[in-house]
C-alpha atoms as a PDB file:
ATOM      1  CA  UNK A   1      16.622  13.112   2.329  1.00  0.00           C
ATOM      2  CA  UNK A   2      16.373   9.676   2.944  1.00  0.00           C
ATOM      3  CA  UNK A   3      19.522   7.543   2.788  1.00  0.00           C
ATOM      4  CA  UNK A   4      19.480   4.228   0.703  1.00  0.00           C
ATOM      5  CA  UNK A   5      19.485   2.030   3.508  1.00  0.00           C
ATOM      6  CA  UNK A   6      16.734   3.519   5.087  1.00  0.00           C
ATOM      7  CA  UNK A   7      14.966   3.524   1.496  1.00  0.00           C
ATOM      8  CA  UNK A   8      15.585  -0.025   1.142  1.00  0.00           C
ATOM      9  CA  UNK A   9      14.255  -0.922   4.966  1.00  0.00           C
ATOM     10  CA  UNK A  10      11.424   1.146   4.048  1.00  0.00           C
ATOM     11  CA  UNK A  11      10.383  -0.602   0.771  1.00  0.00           C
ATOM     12  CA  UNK A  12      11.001  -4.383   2.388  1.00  0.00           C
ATOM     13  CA  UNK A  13       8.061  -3.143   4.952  1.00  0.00           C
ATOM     14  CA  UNK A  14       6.169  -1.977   1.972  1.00  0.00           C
ATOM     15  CA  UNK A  15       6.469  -5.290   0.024  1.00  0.00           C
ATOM     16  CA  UNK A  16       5.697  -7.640   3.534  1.00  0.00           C
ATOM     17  CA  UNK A  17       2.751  -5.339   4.261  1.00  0.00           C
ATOM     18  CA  UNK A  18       1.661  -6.014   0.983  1.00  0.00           C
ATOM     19  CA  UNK A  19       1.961  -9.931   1.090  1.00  0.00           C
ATOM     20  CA  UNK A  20       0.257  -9.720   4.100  1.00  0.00           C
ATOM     21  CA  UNK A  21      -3.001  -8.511   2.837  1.00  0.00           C
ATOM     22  CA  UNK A  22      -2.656 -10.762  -0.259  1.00  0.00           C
ATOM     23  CA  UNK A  23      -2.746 -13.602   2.003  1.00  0.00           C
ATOM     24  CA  UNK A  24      -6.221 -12.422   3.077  1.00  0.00           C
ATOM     25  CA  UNK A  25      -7.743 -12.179  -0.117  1.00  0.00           C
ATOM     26  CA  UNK A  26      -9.946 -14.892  -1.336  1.00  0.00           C
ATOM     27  CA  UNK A  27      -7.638 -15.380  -4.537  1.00  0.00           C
ATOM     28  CA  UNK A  28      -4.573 -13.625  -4.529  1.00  0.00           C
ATOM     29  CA  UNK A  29      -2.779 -13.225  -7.702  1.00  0.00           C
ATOM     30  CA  UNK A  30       0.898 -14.851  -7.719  1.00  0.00           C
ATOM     31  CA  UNK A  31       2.284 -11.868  -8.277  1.00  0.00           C
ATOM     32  CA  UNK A  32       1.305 -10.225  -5.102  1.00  0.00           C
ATOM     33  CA  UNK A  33       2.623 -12.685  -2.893  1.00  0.00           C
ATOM     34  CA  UNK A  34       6.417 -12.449  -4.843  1.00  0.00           C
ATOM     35  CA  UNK A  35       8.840 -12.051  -2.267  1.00  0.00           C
ATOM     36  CA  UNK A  36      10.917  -9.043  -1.993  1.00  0.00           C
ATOM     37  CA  UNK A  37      13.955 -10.876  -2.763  1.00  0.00           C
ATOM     38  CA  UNK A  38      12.232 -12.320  -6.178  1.00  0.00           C
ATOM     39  CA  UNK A  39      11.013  -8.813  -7.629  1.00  0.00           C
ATOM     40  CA  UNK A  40      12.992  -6.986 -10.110  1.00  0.00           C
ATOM     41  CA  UNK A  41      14.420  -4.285  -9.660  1.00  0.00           C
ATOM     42  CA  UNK A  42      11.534  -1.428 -11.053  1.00  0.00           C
ATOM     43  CA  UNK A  43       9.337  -3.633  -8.566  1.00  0.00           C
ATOM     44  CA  UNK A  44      11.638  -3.069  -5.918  1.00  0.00           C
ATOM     45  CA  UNK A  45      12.427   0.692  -6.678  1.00  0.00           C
ATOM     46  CA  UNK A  46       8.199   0.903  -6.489  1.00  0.00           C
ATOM     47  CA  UNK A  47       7.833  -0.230  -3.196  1.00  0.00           C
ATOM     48  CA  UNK A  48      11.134   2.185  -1.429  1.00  0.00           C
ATOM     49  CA  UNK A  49       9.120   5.652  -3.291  1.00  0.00           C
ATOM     50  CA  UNK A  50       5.759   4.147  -1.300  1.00  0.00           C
ATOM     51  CA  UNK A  51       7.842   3.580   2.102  1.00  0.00           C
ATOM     52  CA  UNK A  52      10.005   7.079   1.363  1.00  0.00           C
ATOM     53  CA  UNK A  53       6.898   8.821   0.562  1.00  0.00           C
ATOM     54  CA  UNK A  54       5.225   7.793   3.636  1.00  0.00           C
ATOM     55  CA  UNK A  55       8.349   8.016   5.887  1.00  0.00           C
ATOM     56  CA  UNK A  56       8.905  11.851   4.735  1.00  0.00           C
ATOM     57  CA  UNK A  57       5.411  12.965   4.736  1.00  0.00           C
ATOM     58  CA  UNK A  58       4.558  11.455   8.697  1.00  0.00           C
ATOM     59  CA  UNK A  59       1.384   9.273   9.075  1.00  0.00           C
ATOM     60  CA  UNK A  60      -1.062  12.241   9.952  1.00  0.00           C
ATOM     61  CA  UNK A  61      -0.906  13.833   6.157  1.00  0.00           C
ATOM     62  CA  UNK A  62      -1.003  10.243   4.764  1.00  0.00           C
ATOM     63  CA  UNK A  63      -3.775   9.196   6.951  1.00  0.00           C
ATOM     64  CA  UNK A  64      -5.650  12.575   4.938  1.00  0.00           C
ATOM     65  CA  UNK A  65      -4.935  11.203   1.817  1.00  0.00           C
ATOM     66  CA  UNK A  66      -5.814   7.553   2.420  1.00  0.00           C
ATOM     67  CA  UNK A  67      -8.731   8.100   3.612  1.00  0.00           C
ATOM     68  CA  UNK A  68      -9.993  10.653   0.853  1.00  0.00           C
ATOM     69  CA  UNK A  69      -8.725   8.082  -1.506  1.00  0.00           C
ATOM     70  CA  UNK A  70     -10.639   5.302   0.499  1.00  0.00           C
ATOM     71  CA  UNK A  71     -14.053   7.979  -0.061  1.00  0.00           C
ATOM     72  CA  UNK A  72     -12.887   8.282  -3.556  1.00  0.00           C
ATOM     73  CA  UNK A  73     -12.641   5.073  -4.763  1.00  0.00           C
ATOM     74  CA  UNK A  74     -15.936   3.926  -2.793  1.00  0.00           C
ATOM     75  CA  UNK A  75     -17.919   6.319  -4.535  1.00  0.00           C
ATOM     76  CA  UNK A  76     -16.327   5.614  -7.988  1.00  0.00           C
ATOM     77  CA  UNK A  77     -17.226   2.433 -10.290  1.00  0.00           C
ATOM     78  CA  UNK A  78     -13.927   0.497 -10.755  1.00  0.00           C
ATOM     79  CA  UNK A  79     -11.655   1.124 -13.855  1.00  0.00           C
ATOM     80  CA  UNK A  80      -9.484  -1.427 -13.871  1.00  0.00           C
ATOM     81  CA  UNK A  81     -11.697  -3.877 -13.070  1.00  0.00           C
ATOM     82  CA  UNK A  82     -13.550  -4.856  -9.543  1.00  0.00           C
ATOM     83  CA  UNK A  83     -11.136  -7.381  -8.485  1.00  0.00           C
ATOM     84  CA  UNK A  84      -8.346  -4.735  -8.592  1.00  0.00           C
ATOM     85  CA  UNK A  85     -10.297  -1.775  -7.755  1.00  0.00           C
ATOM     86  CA  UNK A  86     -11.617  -3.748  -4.729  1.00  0.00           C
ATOM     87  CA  UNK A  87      -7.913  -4.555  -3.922  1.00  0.00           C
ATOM     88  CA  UNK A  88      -6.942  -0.966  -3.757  1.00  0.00           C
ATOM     89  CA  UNK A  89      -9.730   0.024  -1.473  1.00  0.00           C
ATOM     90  CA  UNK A  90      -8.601  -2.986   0.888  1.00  0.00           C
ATOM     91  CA  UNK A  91      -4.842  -1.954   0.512  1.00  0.00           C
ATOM     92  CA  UNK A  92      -4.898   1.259   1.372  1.00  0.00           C
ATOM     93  CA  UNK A  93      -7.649   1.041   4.473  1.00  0.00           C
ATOM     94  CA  UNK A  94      -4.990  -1.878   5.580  1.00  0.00           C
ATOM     95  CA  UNK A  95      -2.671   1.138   5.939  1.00  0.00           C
ATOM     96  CA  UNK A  96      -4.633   3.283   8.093  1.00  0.00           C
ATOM     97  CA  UNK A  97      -5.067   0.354  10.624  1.00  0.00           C
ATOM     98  CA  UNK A  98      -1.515   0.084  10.898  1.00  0.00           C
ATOM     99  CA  UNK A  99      -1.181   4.122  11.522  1.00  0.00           C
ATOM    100  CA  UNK A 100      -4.358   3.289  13.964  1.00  0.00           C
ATOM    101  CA  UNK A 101      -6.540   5.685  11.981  1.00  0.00           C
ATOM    102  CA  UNK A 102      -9.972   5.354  11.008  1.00  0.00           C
ATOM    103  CA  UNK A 103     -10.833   3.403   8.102  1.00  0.00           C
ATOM    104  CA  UNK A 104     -13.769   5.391   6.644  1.00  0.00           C
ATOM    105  CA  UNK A 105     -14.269   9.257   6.275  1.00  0.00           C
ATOM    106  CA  UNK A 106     -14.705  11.427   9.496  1.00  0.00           C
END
């Protein structure tokens, strides 16, 4: 169990990771560059269950499932659109170069 402190430390990382790669998209929409200290609460809450999920379950499982997500998603036409769909592709290989795994499927 992770304490709230933790969960909070956790979900600010989350959140500045995320700004960061918003600030390297071509047209980032406002709402992904809100600071932590601007979102509400259910924003907030969002971003400590994505750093407490990857905290408990250690980089090498989430490295398995971001990169089968990554193969996924590239062989899948967007649903929500390709702006967003193109977004979650970049988000989530941004996360395997900070756990210095590959990018693409082995």
């Amino acid at each position: 169990m992770i304490d709230a402190a933790t969960r909070e430390v956790l979900g600010r990382a989350v959140r500045e990771e995320w700004i960061a790669w918003a600030r390297e998209q071509p047209s980032p929409t406002p709402s992904w560059l809100v600071p932590w200290e601007e979102l509400s609460e259910p924003d907030r809450e969002v971003d400590r269950r994505i750093g407490e999920k990857l905290a408990l379950r250690g980089a090498s499982a989430m490295e398995t499932v971001l990169v089968a997500l990554v193969a996924d998603m590239a062989n899948e036409p967007p649903v929500s659109g390709k702006l967003r769909h193109e977004g979650k592709v970049a988000a989530c290989k941004r996360v395997l170069q900070l756990l210095g795994a590959p990018t693409e499927p082995r």
